[in-house]
Protein backbone atom coordinates (compact mmCIF):
# COMPACT_ATOMS: atom_id res chain seq x y z
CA UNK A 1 0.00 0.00 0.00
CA UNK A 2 1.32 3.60 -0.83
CA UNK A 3 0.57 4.87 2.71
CA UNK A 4 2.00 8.81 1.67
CA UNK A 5 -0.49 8.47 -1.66
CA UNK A 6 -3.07 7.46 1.26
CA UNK A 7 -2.12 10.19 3.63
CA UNK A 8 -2.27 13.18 0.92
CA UNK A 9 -5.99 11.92 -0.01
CA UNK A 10 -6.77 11.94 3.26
CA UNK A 11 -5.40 15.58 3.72
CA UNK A 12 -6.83 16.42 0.89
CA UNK A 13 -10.61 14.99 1.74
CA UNK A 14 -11.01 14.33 4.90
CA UNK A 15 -9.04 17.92 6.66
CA UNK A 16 -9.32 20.42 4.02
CA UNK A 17 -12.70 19.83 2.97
CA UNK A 18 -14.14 19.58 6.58
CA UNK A 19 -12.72 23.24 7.28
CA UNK A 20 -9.15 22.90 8.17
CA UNK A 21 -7.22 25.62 7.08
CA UNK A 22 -4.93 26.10 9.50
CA UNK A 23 -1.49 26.02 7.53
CA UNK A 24 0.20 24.68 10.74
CA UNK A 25 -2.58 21.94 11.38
CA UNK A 26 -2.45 20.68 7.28
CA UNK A 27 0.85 20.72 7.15
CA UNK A 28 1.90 18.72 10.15
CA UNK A 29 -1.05 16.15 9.73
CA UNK A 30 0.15 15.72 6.76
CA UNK A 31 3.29 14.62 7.76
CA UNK A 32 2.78 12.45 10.29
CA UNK A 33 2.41 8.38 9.40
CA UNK A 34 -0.23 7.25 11.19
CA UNK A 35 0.30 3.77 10.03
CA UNK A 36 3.06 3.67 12.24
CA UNK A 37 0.64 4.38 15.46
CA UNK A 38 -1.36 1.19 14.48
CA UNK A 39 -0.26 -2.20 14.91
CA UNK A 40 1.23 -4.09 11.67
CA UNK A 41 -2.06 -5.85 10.85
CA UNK A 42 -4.20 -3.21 10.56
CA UNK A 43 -1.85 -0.62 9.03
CA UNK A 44 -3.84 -0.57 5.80
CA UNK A 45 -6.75 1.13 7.71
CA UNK A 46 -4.82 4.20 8.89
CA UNK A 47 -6.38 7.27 6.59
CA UNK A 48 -10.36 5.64 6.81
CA UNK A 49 -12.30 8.12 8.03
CA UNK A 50 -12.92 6.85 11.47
CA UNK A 51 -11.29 5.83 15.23
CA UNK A 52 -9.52 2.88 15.31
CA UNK A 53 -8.39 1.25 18.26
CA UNK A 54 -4.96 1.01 19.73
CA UNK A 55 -5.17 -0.44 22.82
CA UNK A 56 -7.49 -0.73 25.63
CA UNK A 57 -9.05 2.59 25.96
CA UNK A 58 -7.48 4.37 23.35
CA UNK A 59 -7.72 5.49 19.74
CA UNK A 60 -6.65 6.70 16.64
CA UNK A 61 -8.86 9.80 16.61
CA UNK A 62 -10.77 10.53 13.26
CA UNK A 63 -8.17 12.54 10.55
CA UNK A 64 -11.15 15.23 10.60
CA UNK A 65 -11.85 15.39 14.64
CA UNK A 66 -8.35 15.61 15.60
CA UNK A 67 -7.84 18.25 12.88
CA UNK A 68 -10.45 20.28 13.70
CA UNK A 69 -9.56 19.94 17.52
CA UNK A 70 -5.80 21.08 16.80
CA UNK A 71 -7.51 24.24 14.64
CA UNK A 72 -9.73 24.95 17.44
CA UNK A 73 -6.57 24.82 20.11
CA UNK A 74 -5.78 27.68 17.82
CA UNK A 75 -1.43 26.26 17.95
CA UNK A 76 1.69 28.72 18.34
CA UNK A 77 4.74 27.34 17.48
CA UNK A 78 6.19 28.50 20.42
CA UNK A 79 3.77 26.99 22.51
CA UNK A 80 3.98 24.47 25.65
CA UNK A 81 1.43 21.39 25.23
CA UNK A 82 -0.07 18.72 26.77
CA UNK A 83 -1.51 15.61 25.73
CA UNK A 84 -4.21 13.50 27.67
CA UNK A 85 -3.81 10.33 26.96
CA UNK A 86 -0.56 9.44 25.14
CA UNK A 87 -1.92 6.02 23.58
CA UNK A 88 0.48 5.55 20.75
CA UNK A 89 1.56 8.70 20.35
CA UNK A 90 0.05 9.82 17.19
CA UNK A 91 -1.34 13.60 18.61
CA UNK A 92 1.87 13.95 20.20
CA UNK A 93 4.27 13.64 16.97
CA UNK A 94 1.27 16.18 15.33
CA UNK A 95 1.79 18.42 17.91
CA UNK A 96 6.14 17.67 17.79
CA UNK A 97 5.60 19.35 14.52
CA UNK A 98 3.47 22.61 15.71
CA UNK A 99 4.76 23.79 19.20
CA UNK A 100 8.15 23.96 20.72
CA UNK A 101 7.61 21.62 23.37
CA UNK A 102 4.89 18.80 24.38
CA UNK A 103 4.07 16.60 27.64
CA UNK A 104 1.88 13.40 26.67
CA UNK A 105 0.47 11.55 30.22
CA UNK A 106 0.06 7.83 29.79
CA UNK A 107 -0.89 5.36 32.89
CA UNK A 108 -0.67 2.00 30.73
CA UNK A 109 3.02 0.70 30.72
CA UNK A 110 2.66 -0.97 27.80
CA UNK A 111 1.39 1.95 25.28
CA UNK A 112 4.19 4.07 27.03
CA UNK A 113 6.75 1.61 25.49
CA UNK A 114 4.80 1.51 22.20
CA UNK A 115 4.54 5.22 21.88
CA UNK A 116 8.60 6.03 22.67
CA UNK A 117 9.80 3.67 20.31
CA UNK A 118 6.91 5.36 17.84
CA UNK A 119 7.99 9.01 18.51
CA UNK A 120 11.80 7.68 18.72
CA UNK A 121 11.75 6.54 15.00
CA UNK A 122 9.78 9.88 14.12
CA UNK A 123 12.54 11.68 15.63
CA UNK A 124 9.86 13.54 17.72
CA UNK A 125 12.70 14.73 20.36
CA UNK A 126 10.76 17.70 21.98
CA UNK A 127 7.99 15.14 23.43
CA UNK A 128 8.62 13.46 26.99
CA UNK A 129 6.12 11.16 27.77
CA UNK A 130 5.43 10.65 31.16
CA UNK A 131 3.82 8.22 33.52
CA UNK A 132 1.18 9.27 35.69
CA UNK A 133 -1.88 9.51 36.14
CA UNK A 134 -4.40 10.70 32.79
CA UNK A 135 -6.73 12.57 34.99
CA UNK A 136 -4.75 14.69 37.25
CA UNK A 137 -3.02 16.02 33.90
CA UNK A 138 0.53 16.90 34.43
CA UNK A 139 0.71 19.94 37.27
CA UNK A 140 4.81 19.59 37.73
CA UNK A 141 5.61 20.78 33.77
CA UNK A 142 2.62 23.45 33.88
CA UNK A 143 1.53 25.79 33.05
CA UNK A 144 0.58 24.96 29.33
CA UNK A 145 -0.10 27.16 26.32
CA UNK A 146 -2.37 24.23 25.05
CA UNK A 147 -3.83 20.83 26.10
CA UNK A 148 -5.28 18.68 24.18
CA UNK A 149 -7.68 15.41 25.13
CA UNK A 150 -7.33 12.62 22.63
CA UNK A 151 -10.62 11.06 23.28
CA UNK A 152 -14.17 12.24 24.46
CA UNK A 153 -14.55 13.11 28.50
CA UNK A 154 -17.45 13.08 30.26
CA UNK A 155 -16.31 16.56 32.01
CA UNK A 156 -13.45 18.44 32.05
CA UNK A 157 -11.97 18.29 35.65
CA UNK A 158 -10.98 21.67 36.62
CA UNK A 159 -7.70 20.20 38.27
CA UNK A 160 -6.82 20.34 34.84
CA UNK A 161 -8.00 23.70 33.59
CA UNK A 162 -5.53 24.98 36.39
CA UNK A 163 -2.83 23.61 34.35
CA UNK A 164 -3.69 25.97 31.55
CA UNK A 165 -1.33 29.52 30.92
CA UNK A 166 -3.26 32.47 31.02
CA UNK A 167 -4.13 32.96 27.63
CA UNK A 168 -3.91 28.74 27.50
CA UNK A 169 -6.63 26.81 25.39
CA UNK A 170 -7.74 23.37 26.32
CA UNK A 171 -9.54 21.25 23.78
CA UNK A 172 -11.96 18.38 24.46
CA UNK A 173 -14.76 16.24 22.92
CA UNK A 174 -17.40 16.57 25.85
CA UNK A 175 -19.99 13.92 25.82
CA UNK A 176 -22.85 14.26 28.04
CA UNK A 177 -25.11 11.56 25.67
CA UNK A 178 -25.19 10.38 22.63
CA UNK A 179 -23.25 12.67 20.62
CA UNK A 180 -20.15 15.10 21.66
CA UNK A 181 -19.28 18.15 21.70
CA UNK A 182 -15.99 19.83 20.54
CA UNK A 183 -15.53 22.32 23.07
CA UNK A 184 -12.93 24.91 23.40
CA UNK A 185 -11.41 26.66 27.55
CA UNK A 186 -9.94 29.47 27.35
CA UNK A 187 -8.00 31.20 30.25
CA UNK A 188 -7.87 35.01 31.27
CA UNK A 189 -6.41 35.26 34.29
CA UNK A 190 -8.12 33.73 36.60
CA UNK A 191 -11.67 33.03 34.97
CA UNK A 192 -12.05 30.12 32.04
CA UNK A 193 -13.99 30.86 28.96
CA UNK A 194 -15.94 27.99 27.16
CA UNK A 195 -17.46 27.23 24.00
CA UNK A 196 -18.56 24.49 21.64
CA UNK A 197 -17.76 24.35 18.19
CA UNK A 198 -18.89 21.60 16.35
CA UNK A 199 -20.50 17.63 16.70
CA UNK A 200 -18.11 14.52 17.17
CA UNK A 201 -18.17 11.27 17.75
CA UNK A 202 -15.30 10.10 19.82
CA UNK A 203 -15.09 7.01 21.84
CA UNK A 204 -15.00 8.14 25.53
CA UNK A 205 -11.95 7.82 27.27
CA UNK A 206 -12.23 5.07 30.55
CA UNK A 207 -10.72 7.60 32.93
CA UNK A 208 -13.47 10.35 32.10
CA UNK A 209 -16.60 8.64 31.97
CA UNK A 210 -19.23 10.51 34.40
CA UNK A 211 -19.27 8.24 37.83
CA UNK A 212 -22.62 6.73 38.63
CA UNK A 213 -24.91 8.73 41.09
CA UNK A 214 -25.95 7.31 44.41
CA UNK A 215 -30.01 7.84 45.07
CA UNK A 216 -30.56 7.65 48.90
């Protein structure tokens, strides 16, 4: 399979047609392998417009979602990010090619080692991935100019809105039912800004879904 004949069609009508025009965003999607973020066997399925699954809990976002997520993050190159989950790595080498610097949290020991030797290969030097725990973010590297979920939440804890820089976006798929919602934090200063932007489906990460209420 000709995986960069793959990856400019799926530039070409999956990001720019859905929007995209962010040279930054285009440009480093579009340089990115995501084959190399699947396993072997299902390499051929890396530009279909949908998530595939990586591991337990964790996907290949949708080419169009995480494009239109990274757009939304509005990206500096001189920014300070962080990613929430790592999985294999794949927003992390996106982002390796947009901002000077990025943190990617990962709890499962195995996707860590997946995801270095991944970002290794890429040459993605300015990404540390870190161990710890997805939903406490990563307070000892912030504060960041950008974070950036890689999966649908069920909330966004405000532990990790802290973490933000003032002037710092945060970008999530929130799901509260059926659908989600891409939905953009913004901080001044103290106070946190929020919109939504658009519909996605995005499988929900394990670590975010809403607990269970307790009727007494």
């Amino acid at each position: 399979m000709d995986f960069e004949l793959a990856r400019r069609n799926m530039v070409a009508s999956q990001v720019r047609t859905n929007e995209v025009t962010d040279p930054l965003v285009v440009d480093a999607i579009g340089k990115v392998p995501r084959e190399k973020f699947l396993p072997a066997a299902r390499q051929s399925l890396a530009y279909v417009d949908e998530d595939l699954k990586v591991a337990t809990g964790r996907w290949l976002m949708e080419p169009m979602v995480a494009a239109r997520l990274l757009q939304l993050a509005d990206v500096q190159a001189s920014d300070h990010a962080l990613v929430l989950p790592c999985g294999t790595g794949y927003i992390a080498a996106v982002l390796a090619h947009m901002v000077g610097s990025v943190v990617a949290v990962e709890e499962d020991g195995r996707a860590i080692d997946v995801a270095s030797k991944h970002l290794a290969e890429l040459g993605a030097d300015t990404v540390a991935i870190v161990s710890a725990s997805v939903i406490e973010g990563y307070a000892s590297q912030a504060p960041y100019d950008v974070i950036v979920f890689d999966g649908a939440v069920s909330e966004i804890p405000e532990g990790i809105q802290q973490q933000l820089a003032d002037g710092g976006r945060l970008v999530a798929v929130v799901q509260t039912g059926p659908v989600g919602r891409a939905t953009l934090v913004q901080r001044t200063g103290s106070t946190f800004g929020q919109r939504t932007e658009f519909d996605a489906s995005v499988p929900l990460l394990p670590e975010f879904e809403a607990k269970p209420e307790f009727l007494f």
